[in-house]
C-alpha atoms as a PDB file:
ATOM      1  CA  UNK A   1      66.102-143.459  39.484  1.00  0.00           C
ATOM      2  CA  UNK A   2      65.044-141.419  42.558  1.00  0.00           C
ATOM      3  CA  UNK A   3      61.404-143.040  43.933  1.00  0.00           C
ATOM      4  CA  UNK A   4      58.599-141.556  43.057  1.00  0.00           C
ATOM      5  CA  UNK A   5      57.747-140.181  46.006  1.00  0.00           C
ATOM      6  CA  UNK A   6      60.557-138.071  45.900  1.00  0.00           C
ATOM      7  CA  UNK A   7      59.803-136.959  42.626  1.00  0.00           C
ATOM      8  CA  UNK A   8      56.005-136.001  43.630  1.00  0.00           C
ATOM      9  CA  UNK A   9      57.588-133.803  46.471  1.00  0.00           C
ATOM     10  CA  UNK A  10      59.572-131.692  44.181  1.00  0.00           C
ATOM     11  CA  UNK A  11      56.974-131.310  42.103  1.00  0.00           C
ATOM     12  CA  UNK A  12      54.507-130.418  44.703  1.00  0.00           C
ATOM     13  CA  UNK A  13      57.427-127.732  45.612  1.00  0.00           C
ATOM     14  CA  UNK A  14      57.822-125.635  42.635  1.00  0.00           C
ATOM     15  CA  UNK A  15      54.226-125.602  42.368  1.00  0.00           C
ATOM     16  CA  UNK A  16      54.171-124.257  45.645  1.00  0.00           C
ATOM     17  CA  UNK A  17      56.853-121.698  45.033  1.00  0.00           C
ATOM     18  CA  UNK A  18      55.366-120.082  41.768  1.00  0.00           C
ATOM     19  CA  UNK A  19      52.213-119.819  43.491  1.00  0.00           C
ATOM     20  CA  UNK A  20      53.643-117.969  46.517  1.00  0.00           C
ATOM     21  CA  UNK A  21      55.630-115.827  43.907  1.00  0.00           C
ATOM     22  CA  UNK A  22      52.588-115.024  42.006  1.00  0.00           C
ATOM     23  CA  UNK A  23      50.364-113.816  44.676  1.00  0.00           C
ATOM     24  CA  UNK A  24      53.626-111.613  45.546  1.00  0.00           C
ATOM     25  CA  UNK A  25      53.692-109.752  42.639  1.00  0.00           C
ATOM     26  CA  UNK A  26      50.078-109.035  42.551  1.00  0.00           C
ATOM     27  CA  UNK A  27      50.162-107.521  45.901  1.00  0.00           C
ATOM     28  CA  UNK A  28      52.861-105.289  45.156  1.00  0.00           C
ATOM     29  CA  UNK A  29      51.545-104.339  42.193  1.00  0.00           C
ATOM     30  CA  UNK A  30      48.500-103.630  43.711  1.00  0.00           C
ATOM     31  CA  UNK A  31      50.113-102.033  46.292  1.00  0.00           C
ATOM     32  CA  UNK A  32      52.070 -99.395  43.843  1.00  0.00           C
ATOM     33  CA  UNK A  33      49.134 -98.744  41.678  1.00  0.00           C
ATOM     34  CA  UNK A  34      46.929 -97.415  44.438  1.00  0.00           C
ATOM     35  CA  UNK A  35      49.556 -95.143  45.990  1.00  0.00           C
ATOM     36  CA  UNK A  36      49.528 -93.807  42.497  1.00  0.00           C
ATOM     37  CA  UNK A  37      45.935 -93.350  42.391  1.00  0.00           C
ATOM     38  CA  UNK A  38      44.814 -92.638  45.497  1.00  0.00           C
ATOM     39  CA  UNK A  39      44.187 -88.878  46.360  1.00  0.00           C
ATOM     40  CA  UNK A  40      46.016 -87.344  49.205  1.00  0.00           C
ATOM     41  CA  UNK A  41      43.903 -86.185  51.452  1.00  0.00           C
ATOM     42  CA  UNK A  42      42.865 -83.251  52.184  1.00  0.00           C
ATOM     43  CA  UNK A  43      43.390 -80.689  54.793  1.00  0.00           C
ATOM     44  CA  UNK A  44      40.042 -80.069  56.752  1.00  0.00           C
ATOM     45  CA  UNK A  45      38.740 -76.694  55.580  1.00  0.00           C
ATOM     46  CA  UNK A  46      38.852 -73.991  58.784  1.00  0.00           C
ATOM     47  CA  UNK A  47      36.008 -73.309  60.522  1.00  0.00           C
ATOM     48  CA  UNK A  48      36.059 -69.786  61.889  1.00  0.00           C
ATOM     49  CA  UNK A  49      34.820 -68.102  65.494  1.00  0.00           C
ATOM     50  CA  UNK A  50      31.055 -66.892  64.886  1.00  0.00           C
ATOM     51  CA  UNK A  51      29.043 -63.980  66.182  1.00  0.00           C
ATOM     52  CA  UNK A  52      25.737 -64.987  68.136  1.00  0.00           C
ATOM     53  CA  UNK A  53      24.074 -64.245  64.350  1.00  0.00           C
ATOM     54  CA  UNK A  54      26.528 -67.365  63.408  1.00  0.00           C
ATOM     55  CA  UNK A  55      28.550 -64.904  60.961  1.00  0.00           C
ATOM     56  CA  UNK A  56      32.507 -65.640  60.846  1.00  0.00           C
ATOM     57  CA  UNK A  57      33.846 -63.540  63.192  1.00  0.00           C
ATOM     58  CA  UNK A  58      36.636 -61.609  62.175  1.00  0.00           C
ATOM     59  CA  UNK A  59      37.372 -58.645  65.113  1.00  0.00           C
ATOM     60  CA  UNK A  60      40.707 -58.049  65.863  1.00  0.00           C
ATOM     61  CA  UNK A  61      43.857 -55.869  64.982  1.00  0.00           C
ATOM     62  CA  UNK A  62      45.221 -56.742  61.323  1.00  0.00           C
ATOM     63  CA  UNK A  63      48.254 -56.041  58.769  1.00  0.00           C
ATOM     64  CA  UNK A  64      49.506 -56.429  55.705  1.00  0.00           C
ATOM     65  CA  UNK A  65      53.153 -57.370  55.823  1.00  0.00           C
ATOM     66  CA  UNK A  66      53.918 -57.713  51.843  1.00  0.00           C
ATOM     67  CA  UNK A  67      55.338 -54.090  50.064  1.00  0.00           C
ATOM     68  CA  UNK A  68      52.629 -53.872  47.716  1.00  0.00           C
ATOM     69  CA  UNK A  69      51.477 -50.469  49.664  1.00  0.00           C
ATOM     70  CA  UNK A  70      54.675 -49.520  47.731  1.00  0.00           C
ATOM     71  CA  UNK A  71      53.919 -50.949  43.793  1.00  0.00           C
ATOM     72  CA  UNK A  72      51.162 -53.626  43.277  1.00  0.00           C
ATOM     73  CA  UNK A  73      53.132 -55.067  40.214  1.00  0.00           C
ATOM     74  CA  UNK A  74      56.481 -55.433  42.444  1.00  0.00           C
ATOM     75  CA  UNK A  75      58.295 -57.541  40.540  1.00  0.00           C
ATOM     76  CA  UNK A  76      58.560 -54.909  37.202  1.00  0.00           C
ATOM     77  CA  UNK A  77      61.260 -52.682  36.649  1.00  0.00           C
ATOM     78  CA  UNK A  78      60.567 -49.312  36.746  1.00  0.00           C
ATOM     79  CA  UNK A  79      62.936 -46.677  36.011  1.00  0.00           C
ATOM     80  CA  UNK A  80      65.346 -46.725  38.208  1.00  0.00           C
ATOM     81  CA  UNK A  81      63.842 -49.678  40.239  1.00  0.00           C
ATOM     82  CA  UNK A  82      64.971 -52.953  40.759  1.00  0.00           C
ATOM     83  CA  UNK A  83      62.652 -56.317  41.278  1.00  0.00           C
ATOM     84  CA  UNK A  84      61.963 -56.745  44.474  1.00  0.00           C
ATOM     85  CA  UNK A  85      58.697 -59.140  45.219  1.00  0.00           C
ATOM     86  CA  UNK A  86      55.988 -60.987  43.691  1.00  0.00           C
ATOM     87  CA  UNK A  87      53.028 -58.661  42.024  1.00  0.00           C
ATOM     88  CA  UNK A  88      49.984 -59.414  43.510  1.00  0.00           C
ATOM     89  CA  UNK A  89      47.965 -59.009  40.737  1.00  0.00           C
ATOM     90  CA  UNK A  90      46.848 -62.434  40.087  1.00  0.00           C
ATOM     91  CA  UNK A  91      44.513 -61.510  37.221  1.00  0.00           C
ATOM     92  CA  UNK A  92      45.568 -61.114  34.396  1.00  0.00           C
ATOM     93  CA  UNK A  93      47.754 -63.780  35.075  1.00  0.00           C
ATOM     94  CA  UNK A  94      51.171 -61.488  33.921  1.00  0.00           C
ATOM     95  CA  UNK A  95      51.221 -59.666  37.076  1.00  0.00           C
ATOM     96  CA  UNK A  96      50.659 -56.569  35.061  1.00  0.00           C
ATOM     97  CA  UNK A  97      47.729 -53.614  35.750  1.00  0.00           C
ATOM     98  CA  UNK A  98      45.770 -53.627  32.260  1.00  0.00           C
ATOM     99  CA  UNK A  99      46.234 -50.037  31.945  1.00  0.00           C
ATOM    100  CA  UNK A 100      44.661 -48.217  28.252  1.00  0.00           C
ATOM    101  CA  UNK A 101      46.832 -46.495  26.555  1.00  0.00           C
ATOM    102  CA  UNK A 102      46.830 -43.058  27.752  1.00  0.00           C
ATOM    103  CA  UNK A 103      46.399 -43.889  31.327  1.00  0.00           C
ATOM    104  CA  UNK A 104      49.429 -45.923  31.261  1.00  0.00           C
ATOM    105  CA  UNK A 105      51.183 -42.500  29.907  1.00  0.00           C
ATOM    106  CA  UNK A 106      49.488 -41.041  33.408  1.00  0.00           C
ATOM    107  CA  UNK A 107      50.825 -43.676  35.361  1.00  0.00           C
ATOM    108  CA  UNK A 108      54.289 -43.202  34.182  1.00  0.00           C
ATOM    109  CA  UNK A 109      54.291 -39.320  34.435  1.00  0.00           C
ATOM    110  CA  UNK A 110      53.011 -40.473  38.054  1.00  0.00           C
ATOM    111  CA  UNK A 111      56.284 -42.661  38.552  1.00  0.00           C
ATOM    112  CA  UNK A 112      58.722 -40.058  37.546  1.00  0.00           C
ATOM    113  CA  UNK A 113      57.084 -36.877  40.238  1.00  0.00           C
ATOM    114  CA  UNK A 114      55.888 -39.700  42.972  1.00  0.00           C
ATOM    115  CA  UNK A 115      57.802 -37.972  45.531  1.00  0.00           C
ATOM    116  CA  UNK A 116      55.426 -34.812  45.365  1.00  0.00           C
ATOM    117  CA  UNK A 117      52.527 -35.986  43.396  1.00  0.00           C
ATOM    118  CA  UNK A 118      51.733 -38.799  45.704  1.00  0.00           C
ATOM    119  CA  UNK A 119      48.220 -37.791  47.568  1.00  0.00           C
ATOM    120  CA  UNK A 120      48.993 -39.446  50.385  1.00  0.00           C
ATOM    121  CA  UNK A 121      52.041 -37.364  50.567  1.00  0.00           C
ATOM    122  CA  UNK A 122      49.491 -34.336  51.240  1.00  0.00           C
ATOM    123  CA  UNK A 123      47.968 -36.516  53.970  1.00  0.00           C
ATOM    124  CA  UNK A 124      44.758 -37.858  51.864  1.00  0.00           C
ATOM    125  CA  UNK A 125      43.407 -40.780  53.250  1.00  0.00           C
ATOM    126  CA  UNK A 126      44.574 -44.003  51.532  1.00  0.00           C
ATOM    127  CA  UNK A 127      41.304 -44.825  49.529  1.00  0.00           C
ATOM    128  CA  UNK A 128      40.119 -48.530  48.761  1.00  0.00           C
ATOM    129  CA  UNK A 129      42.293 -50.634  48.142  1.00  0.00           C
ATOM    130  CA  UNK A 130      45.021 -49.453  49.589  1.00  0.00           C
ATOM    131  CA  UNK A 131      44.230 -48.574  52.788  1.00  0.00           C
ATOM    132  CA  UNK A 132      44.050 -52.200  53.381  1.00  0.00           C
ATOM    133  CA  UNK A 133      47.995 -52.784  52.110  1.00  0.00           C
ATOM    134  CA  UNK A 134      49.616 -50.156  54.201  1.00  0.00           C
ATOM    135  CA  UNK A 135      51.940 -51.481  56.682  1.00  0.00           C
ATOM    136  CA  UNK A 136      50.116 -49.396  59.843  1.00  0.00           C
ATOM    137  CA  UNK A 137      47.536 -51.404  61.546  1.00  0.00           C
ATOM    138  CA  UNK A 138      44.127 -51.592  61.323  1.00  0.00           C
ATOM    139  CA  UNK A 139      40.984 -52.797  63.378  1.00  0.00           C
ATOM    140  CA  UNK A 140      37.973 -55.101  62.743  1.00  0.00           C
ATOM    141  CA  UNK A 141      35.118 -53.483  64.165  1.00  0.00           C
ATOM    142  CA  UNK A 142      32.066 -56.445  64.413  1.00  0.00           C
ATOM    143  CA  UNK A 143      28.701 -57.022  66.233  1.00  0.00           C
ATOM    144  CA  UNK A 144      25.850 -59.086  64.663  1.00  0.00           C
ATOM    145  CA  UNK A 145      24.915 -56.882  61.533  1.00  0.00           C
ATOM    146  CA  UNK A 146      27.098 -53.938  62.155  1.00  0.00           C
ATOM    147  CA  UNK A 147      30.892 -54.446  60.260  1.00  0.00           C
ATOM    148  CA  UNK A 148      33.052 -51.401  60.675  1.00  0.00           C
ATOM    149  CA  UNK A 149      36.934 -50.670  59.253  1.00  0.00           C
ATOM    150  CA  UNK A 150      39.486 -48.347  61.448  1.00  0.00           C
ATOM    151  CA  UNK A 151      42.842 -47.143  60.011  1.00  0.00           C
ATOM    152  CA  UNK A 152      45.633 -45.865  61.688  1.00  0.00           C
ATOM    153  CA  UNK A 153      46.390 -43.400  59.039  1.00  0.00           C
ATOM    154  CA  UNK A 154      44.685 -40.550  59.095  1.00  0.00           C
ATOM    155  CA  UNK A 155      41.734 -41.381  60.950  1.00  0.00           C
ATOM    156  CA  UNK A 156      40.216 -43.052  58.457  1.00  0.00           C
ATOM    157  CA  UNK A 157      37.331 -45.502  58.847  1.00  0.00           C
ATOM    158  CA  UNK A 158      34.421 -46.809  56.759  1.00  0.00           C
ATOM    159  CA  UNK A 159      31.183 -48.652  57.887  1.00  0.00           C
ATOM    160  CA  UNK A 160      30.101 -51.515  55.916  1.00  0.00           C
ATOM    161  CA  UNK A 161      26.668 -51.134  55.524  1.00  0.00           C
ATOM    162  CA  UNK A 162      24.083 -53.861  54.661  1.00  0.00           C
ATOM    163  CA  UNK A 163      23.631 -54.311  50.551  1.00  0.00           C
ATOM    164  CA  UNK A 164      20.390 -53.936  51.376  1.00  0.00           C
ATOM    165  CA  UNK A 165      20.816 -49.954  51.272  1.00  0.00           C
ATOM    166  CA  UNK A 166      21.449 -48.511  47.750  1.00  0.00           C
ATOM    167  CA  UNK A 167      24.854 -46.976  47.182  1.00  0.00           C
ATOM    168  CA  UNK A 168      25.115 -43.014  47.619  1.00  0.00           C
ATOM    169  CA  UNK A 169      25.935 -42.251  44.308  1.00  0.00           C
ATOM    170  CA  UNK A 170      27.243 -38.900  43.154  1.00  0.00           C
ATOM    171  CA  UNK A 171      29.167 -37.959  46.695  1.00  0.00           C
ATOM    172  CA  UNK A 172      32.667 -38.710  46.422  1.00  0.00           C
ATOM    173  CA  UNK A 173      34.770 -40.288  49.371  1.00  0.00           C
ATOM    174  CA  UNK A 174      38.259 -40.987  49.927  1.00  0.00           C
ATOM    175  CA  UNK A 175      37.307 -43.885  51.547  1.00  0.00           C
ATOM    176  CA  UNK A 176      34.104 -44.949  49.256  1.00  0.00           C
ATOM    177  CA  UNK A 177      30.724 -45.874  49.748  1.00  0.00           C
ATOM    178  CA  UNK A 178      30.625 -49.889  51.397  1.00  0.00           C
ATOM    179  CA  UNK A 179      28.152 -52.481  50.905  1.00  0.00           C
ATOM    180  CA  UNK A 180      28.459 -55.915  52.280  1.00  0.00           C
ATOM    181  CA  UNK A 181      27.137 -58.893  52.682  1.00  0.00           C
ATOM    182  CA  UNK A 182      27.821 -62.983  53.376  1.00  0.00           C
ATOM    183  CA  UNK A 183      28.855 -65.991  50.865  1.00  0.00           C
ATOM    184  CA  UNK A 184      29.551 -68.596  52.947  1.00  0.00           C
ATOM    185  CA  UNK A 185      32.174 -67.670  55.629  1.00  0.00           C
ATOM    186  CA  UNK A 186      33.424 -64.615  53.289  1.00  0.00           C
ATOM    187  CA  UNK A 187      32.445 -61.277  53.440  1.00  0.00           C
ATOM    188  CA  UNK A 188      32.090 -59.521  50.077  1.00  0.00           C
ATOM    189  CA  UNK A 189      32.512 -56.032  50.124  1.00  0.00           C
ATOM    190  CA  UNK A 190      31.033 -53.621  47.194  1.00  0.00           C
ATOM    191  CA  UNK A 191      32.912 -50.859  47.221  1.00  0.00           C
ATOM    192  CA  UNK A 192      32.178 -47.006  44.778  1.00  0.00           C
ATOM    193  CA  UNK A 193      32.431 -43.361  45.288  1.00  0.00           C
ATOM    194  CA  UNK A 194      35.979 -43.659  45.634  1.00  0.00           C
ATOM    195  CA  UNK A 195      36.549 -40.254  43.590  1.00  0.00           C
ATOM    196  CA  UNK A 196      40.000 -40.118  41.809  1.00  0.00           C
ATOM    197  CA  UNK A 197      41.984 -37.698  44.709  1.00  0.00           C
ATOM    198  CA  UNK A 198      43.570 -41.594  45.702  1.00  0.00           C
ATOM    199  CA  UNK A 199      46.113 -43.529  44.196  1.00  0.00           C
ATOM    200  CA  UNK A 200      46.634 -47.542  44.725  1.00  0.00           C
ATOM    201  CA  UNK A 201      50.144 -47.107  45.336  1.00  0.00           C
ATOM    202  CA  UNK A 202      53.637 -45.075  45.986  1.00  0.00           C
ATOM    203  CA  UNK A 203      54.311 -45.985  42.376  1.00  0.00           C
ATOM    204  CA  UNK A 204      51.939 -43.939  40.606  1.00  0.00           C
ATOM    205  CA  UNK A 205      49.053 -46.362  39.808  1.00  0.00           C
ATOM    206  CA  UNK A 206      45.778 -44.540  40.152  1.00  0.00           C
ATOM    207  CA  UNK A 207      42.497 -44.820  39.089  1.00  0.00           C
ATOM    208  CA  UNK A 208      39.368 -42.551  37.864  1.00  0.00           C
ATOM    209  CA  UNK A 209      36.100 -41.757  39.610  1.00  0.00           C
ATOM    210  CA  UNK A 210      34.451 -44.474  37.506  1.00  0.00           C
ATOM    211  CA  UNK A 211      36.651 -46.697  40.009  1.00  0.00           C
ATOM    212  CA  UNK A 212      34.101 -49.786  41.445  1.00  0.00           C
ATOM    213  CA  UNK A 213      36.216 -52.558  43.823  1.00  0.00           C
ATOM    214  CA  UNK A 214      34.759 -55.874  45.304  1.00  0.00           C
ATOM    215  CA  UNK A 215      36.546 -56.980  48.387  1.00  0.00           C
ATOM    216  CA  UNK A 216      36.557 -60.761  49.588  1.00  0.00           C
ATOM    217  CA  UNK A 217      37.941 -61.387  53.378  1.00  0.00           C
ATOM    218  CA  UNK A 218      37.792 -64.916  54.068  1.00  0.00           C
ATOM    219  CA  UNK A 219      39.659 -66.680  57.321  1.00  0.00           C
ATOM    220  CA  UNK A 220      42.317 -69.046  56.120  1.00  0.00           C
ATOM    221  CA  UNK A 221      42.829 -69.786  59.869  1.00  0.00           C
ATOM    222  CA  UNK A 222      42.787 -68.041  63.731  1.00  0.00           C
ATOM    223  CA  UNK A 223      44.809 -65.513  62.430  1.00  0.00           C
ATOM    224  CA  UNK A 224      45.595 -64.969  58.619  1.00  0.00           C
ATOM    225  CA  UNK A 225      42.893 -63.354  56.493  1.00  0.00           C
ATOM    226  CA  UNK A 226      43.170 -64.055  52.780  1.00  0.00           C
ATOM    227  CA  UNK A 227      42.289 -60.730  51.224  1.00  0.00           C
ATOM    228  CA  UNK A 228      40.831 -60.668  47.364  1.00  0.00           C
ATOM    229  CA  UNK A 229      39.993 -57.427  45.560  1.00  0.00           C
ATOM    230  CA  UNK A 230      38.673 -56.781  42.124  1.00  0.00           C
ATOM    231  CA  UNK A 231      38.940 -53.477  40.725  1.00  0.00           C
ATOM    232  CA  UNK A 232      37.065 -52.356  37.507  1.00  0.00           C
ATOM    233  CA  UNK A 233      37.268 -48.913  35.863  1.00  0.00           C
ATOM    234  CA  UNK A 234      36.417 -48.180  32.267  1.00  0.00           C
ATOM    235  CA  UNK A 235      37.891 -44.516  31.880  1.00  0.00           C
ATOM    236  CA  UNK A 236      41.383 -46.313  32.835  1.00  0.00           C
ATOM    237  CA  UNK A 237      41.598 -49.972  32.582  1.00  0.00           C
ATOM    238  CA  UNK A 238      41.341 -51.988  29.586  1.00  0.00           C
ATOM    239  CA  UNK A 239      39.571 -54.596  31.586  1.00  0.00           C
ATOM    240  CA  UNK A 240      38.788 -55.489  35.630  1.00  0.00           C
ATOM    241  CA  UNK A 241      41.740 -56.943  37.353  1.00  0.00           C
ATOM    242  CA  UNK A 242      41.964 -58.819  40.622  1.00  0.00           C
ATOM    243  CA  UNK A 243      44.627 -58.543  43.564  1.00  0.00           C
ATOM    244  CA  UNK A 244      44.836 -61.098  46.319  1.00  0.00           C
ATOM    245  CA  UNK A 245      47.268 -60.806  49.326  1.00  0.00           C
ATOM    246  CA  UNK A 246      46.889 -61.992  52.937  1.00  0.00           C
ATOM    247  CA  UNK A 247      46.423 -59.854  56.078  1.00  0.00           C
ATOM    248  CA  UNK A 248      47.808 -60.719  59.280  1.00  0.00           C
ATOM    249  CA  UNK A 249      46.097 -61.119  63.017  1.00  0.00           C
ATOM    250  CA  UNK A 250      48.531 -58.375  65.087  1.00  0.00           C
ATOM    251  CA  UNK A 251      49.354 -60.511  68.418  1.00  0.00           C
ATOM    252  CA  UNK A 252      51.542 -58.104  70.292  1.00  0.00           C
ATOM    253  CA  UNK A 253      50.834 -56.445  73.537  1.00  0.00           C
ATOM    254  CA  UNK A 254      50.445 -53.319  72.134  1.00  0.00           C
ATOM    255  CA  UNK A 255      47.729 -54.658  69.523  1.00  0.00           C
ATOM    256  CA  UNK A 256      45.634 -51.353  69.172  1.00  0.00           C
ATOM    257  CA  UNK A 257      45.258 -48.349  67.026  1.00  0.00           C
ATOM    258  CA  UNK A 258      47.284 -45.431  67.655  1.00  0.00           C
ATOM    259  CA  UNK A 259      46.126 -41.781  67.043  1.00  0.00           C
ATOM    260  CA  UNK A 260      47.899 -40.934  63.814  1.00  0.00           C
ATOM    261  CA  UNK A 261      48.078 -36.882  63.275  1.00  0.00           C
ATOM    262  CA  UNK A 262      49.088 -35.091  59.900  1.00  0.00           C
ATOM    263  CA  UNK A 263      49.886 -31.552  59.816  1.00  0.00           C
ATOM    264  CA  UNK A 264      51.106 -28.756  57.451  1.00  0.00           C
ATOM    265  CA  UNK A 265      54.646 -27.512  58.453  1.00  0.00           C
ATOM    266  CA  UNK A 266      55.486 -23.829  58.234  1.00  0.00           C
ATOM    267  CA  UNK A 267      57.474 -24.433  55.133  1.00  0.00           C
ATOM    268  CA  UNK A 268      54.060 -25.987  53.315  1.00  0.00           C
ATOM    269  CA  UNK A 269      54.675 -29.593  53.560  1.00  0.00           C
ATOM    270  CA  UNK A 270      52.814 -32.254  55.689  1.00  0.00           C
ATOM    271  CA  UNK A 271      53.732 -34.735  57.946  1.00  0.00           C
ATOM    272  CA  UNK A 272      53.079 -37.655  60.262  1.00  0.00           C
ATOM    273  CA  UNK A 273      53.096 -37.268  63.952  1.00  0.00           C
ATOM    274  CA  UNK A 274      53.255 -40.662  65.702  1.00  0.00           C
ATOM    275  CA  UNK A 275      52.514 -40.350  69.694  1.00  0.00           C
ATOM    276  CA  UNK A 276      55.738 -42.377  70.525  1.00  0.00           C
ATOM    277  CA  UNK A 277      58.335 -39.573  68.996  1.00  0.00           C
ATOM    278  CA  UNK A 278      58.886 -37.772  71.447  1.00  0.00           C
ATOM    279  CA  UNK A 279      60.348 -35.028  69.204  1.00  0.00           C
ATOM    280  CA  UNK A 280      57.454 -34.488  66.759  1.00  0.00           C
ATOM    281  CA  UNK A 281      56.120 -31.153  68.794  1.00  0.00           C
ATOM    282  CA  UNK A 282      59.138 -30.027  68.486  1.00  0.00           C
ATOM    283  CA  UNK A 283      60.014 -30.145  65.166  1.00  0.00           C
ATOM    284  CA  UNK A 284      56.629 -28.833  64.455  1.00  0.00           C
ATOM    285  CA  UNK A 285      57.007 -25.264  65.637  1.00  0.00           C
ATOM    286  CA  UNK A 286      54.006 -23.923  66.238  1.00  0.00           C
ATOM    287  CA  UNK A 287      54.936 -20.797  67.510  1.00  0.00           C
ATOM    288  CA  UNK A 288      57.180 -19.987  64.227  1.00  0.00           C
ATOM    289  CA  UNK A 289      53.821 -20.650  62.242  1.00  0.00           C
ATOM    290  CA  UNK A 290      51.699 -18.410  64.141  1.00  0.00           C
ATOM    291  CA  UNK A 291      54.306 -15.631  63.650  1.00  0.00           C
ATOM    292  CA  UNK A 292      54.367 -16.238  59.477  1.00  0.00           C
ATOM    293  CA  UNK A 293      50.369 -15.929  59.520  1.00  0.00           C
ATOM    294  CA  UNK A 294      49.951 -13.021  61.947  1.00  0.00           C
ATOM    295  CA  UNK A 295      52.809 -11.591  59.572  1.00  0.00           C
ATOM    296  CA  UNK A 296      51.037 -12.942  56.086  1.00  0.00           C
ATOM    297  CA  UNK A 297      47.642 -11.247  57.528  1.00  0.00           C
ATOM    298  CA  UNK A 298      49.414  -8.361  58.345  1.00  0.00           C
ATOM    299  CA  UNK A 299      50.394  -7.717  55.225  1.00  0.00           C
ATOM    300  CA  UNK A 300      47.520  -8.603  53.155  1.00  0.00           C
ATOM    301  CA  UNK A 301      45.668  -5.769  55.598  1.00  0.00           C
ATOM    302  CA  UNK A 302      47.920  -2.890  54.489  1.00  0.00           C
ATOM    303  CA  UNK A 303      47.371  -3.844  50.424  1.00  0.00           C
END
């Protein structure tokens, strides 16, 4: 038999060993179970540039750079469209415009003659929200309690003005009627008087005069805006809808506004002169237009 030492070593061993193993497996477990339950943490929310009045501060040149100037709902097959994008309606959560039943009728009729019923295609200005989606830049305008919009198309700009001031109802404006004010580091913008001479797309989406929009702009960081809009209209939609998108801080060299002209052509269509073709003058011939209405007057004098 071995001595009994030797036995009480042994012993002392394996008690030593199951032990070791035993506080082991609770610190792995341990281990596993909190990187299961612990949170991951979270990205610090941005803090934006402020005015002097402590108001985000959002000046600068800006862009959208998605297509829905082109179709809100760009993912759905239209005619003889294909899918080409995400919609970004976000509410209702199909992606789909809430149209009633006969104004969905007047959207489609819209579709089919978008080539000349398109208001923008008679140089309207773009109306709320769309002016916002174009591709063509547009500025920030922003002292302490004075927020101002500039568009390159068409000289089109609106002044947000404090919701203080009541809305001028019953006068109709391309552009609408603005009132804004602060939650937080987002500026909500109330938006009516938008008339129905706009549409909210190439695609044929419109709305009626009852149209009422709430814009959100809040910085996501130095130089993305994350835009929100929530349009209501009871003579068209079955029930408000909401649109979110984000706008882009323009960083080129040649971040500015460029004078954007739109003029009838002798043959009765209008058209876009940008200052960097050096061709528009001429194929806008002025002279061959004075000659047709020195000729129309002309005529109408000997009748």
């Amino acid at each position: 038999m071995p001595p009994a030492n030797m036995n009480r070593t042994a012993i002392l061993a394996r008690i030593a060993i199951r032990i070791l193993a035993a506080v082991l497996s609770v610190a792995v477990s341990a281990a596993s179970g909190a990187s299961q339950t612990l949170p991951a943490p979270k990205a610090p929310r941005f803090s934006p540039p402020r005015l002097a009045d402590g108001t985000p501060d959002l000046r600068g040149i800006w862009s959208s750079r998605s297509i829905a100037y082109a179709d809100l709902e760009s993912f759905v097959i239209r005619g003889d469209k294909k899918p080409s994008a995400q919609s970004i309606v976000v509410d209702p959560p199909d992606g789909k415009i809430p149209y009633l039943p006969e104004a969905r009728k007047q959207r489609d009729q819209n579709f089919k003659n978008r080539a000349s019923a398109d208001p923008a295609n008679k140089c309207y200005q773009a109306g709320i929200p769309r002016a916002v989606l174009l591709p063509t830049l547009f500025q920030i305008v922003q002292s302490p309690g004075n927020f101002a919009f500039v568009y390159t198309d068409n000289h089109s700009y609106r002044i947000v003005e404090p919701e203080t001031l009541a809305h001028d109802d019953g006068i109709d404006f391309f552009m609408g009627d603005s009132r804004g004010h602060w939650e937080g580091d987002t500026l909500v913008v109330d938006v009516t008087d938008l008339g129905n001479q706009t549409w909210l797309d190439q695609d044929g989406d419109f709305h009626s005069d009852q149209l009422h929009v709430v814009e959100r702009y809040t910085m996501r960081d130095a130089n993305t805006i994350s835009y929100e809009a929530r349009l209501d209209d009871a003579k068209t939609f079955a029930r408000p809808w909401t649109i979110r998108t984000s706008l882009y801080r323009y960083l080129g060299p040649d971040a500015r506004i460029t004078e954007d002209e739109c003029l009838e052509g002798s043959d009765g269509s209008w058209h876009h002169l940008s200052p960097y073709d050096q061709k528009a003058l001429l194929r806008h011939d002025y002279k061959a237009e004075l000659a047709a209405e020195a000729k129309a007057l002309a005529a109408a004098a000997k009748q």
